[in-house]
N, C-alpha and C. Protein backbone atom coordinates (compact mmCIF):
# COMPACT_ATOMS: atom_id res chain seq x y z
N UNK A 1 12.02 44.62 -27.72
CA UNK A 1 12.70 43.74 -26.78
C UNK A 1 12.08 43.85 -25.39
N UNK A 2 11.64 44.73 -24.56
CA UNK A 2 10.93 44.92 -23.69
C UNK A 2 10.06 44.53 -23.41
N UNK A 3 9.26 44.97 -24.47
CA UNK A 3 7.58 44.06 -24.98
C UNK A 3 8.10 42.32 -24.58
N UNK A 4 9.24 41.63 -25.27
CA UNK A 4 9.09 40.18 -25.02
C UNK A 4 9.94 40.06 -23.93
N UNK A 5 10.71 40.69 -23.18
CA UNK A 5 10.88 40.65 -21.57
C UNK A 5 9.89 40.61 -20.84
N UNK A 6 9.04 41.63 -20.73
CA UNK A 6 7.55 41.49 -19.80
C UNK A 6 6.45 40.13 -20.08
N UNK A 7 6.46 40.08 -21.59
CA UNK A 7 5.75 38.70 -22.10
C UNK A 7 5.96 37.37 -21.21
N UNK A 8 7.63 37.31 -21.16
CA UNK A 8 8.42 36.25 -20.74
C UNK A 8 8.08 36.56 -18.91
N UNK A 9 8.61 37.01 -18.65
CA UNK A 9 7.91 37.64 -16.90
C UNK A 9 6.70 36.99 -16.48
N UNK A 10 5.60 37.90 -17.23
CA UNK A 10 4.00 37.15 -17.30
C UNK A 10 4.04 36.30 -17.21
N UNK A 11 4.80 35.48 -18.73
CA UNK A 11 4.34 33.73 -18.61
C UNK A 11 4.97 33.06 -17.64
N UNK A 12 6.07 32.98 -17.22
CA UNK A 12 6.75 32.67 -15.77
C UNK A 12 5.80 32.48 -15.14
N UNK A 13 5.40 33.53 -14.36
CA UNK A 13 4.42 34.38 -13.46
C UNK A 13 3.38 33.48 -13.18
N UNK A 14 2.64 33.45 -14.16
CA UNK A 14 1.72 32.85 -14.27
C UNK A 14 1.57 31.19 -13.98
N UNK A 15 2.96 31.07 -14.45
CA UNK A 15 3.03 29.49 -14.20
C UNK A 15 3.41 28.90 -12.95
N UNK A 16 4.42 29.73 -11.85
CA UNK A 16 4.35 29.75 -10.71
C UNK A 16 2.84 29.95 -9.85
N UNK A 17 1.88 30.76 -10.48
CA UNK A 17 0.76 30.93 -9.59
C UNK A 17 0.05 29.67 -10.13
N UNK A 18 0.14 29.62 -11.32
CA UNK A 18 -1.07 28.18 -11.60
C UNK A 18 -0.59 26.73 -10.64
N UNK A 19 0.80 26.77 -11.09
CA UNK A 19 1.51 25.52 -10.57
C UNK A 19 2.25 25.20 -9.36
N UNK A 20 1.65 25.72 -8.20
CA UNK A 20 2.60 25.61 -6.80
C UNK A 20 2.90 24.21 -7.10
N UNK A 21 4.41 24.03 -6.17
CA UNK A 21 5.00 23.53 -5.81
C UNK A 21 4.52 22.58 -4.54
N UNK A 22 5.10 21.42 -4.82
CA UNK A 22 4.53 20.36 -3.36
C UNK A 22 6.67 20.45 -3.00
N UNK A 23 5.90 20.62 -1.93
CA UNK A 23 7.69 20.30 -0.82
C UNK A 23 7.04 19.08 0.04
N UNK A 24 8.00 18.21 0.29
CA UNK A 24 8.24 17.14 0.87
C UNK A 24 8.46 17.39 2.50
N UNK A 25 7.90 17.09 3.71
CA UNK A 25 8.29 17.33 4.80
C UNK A 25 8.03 16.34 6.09
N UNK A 26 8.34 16.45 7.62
CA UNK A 26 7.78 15.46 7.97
C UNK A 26 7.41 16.36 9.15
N UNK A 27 6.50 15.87 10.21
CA UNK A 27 5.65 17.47 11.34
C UNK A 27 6.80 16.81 12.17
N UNK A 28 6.92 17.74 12.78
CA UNK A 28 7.90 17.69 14.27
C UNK A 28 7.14 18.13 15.22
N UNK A 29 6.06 19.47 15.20
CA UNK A 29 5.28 19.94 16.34
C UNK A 29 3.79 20.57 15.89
N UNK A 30 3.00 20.33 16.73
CA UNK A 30 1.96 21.00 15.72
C UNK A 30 1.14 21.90 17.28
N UNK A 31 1.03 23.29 16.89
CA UNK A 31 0.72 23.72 17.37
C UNK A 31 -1.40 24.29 17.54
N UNK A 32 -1.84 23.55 17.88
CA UNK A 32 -3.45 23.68 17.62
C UNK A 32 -3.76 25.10 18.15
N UNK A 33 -3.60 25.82 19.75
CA UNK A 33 -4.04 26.94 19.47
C UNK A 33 -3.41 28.28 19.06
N UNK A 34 -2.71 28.12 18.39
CA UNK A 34 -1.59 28.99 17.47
C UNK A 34 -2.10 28.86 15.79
N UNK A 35 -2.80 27.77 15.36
CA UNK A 35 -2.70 26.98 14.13
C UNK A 35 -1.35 27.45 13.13
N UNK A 36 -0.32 26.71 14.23
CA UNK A 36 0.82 26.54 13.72
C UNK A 36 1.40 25.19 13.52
N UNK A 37 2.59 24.63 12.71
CA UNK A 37 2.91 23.53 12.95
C UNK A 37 4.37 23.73 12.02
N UNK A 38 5.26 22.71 13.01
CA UNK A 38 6.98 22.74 12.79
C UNK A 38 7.16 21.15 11.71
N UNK A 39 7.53 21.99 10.76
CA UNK A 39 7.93 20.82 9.94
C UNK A 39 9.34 21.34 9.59
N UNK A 40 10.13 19.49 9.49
CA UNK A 40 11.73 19.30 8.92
C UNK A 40 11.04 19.20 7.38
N UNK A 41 11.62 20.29 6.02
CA UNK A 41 11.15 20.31 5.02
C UNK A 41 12.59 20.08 4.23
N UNK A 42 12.17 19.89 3.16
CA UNK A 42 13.61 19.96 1.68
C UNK A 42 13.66 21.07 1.59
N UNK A 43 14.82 21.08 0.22
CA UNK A 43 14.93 22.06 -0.15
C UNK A 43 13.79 22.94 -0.85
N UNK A 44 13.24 24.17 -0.72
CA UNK A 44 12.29 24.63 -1.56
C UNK A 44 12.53 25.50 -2.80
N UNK A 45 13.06 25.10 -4.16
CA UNK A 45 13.43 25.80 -4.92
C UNK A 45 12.60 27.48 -5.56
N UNK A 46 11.21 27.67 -5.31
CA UNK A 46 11.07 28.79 -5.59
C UNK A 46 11.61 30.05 -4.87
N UNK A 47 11.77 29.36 -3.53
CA UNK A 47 12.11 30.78 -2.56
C UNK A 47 13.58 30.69 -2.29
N UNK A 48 14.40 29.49 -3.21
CA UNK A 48 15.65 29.20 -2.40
C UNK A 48 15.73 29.23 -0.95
N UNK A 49 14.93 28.20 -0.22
CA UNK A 49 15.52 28.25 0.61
C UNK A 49 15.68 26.75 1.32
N UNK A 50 16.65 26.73 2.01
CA UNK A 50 17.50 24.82 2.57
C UNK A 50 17.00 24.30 3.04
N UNK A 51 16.72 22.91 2.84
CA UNK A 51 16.38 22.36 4.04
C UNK A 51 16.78 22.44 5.43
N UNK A 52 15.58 22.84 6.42
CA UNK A 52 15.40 22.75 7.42
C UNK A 52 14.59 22.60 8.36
N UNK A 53 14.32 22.69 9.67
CA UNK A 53 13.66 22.48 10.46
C UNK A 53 12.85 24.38 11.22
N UNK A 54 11.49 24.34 10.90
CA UNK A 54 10.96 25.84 10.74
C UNK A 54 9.45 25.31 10.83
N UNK A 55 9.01 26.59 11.85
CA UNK A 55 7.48 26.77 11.93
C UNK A 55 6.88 27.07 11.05
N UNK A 56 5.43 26.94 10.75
CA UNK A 56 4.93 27.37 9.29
C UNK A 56 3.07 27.74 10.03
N UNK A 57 2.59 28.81 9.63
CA UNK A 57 1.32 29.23 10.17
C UNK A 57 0.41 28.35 9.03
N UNK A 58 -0.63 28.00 9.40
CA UNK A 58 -1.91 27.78 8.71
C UNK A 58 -2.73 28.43 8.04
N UNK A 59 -3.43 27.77 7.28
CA UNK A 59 -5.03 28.27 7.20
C UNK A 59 -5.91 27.65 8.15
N UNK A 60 -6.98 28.29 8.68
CA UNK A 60 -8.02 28.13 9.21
C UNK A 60 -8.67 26.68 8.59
N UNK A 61 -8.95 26.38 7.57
CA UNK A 61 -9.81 25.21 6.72
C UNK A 61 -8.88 24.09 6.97
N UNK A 62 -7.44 24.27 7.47
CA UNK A 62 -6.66 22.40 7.60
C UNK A 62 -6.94 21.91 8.87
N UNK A 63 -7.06 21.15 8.63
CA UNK A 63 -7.77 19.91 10.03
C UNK A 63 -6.35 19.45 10.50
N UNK A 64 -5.59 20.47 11.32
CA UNK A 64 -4.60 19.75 12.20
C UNK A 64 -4.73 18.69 12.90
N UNK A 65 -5.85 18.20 13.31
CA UNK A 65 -5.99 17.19 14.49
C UNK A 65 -6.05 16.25 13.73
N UNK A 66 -5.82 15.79 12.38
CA UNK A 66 -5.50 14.35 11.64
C UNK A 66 -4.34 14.06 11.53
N UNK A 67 -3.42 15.27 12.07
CA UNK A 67 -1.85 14.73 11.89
C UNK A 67 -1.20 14.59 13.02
N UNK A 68 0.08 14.03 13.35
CA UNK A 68 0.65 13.69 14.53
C UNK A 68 2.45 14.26 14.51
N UNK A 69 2.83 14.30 15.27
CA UNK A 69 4.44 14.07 15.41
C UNK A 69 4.96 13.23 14.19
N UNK A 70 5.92 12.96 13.56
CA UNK A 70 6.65 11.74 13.02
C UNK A 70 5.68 11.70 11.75
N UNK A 71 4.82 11.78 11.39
CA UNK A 71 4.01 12.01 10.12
C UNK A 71 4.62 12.72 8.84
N UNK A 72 4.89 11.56 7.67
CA UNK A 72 5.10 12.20 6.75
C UNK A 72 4.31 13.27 5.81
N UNK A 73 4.73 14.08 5.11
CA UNK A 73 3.71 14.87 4.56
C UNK A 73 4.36 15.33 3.15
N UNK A 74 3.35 16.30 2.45
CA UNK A 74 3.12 17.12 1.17
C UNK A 74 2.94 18.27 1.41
N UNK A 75 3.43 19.58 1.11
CA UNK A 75 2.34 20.60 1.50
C UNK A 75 3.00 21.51 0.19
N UNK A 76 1.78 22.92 0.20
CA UNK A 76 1.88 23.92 -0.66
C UNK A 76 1.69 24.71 0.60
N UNK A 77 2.29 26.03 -0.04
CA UNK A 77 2.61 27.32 0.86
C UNK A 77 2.10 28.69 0.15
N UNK A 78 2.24 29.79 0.94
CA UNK A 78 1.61 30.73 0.34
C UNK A 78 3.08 32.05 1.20
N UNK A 79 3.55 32.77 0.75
CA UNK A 79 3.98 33.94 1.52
C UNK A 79 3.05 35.15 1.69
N UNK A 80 3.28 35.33 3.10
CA UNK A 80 1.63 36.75 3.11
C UNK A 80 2.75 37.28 4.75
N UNK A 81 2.72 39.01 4.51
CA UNK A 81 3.51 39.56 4.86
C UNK A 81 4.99 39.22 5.68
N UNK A 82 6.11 38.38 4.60
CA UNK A 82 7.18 37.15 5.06
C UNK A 82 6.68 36.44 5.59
N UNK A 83 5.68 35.63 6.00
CA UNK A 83 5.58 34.50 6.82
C UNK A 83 5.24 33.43 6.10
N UNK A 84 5.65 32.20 6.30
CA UNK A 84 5.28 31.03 5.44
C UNK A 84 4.26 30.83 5.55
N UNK A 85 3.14 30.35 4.76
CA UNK A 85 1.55 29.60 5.89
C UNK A 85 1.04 28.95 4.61
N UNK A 86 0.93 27.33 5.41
CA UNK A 86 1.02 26.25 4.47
C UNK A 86 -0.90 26.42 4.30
N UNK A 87 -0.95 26.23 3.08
CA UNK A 87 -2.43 26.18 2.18
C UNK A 87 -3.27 24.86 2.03
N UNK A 88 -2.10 23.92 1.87
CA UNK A 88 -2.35 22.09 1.09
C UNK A 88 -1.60 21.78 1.74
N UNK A 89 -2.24 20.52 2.64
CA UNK A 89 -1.05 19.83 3.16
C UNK A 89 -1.62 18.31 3.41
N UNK A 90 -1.05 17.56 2.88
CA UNK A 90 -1.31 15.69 2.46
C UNK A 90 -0.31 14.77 3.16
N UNK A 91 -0.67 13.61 3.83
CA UNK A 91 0.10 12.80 4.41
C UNK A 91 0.62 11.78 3.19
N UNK A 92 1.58 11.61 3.71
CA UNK A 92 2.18 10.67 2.21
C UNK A 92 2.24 9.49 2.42
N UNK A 93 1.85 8.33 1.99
CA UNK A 93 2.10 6.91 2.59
C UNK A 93 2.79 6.19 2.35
């Protein structure tokens, strides 16, 4: 029984890392020399947590300067020591 508890774990596991999640959001602030930016997001069901309005750090490789205020978006996230920091992030049309 153990053996197919950990099995079951793994395959989870695995399917969360293969398959991030796109959350729905729209920018409210974008911070260029911080490479930060404030998005109003949904709900995000892996981390449970509510929709709201929250800063989110970058990666280095996203081209902030294509997005604006009021801009809808897509993004994937990564957690790295508690902090959110969005990975993928797509304007939605």
């Amino acid at each position: 029984m153990k053996k197919f508890i950990i099995a079951l774990i793994c395959l989870i596991s695995s399917y969360a890392i293969a398959n991030p999640e796109w959350i729905n959001g729209e920018i409210i602030r974008i911070d260029l020399s911080r490479d930060r930016i404030v998005l109003k997001h949904e709900y995000i069901p892996s981390i449970k947590m509510h929709a709201m309005t929250m800063p989110f750090g970058t990666t280095k490789e996203l081209n902030l300067e294509a997005y604006r205020p009021g801009d809808k978006v897509r993004f994937q996230f990564k957690v790295e020591d508690g902090a959110l920091n969005i990975t993928t992030i797509e304007k939605l049309k």
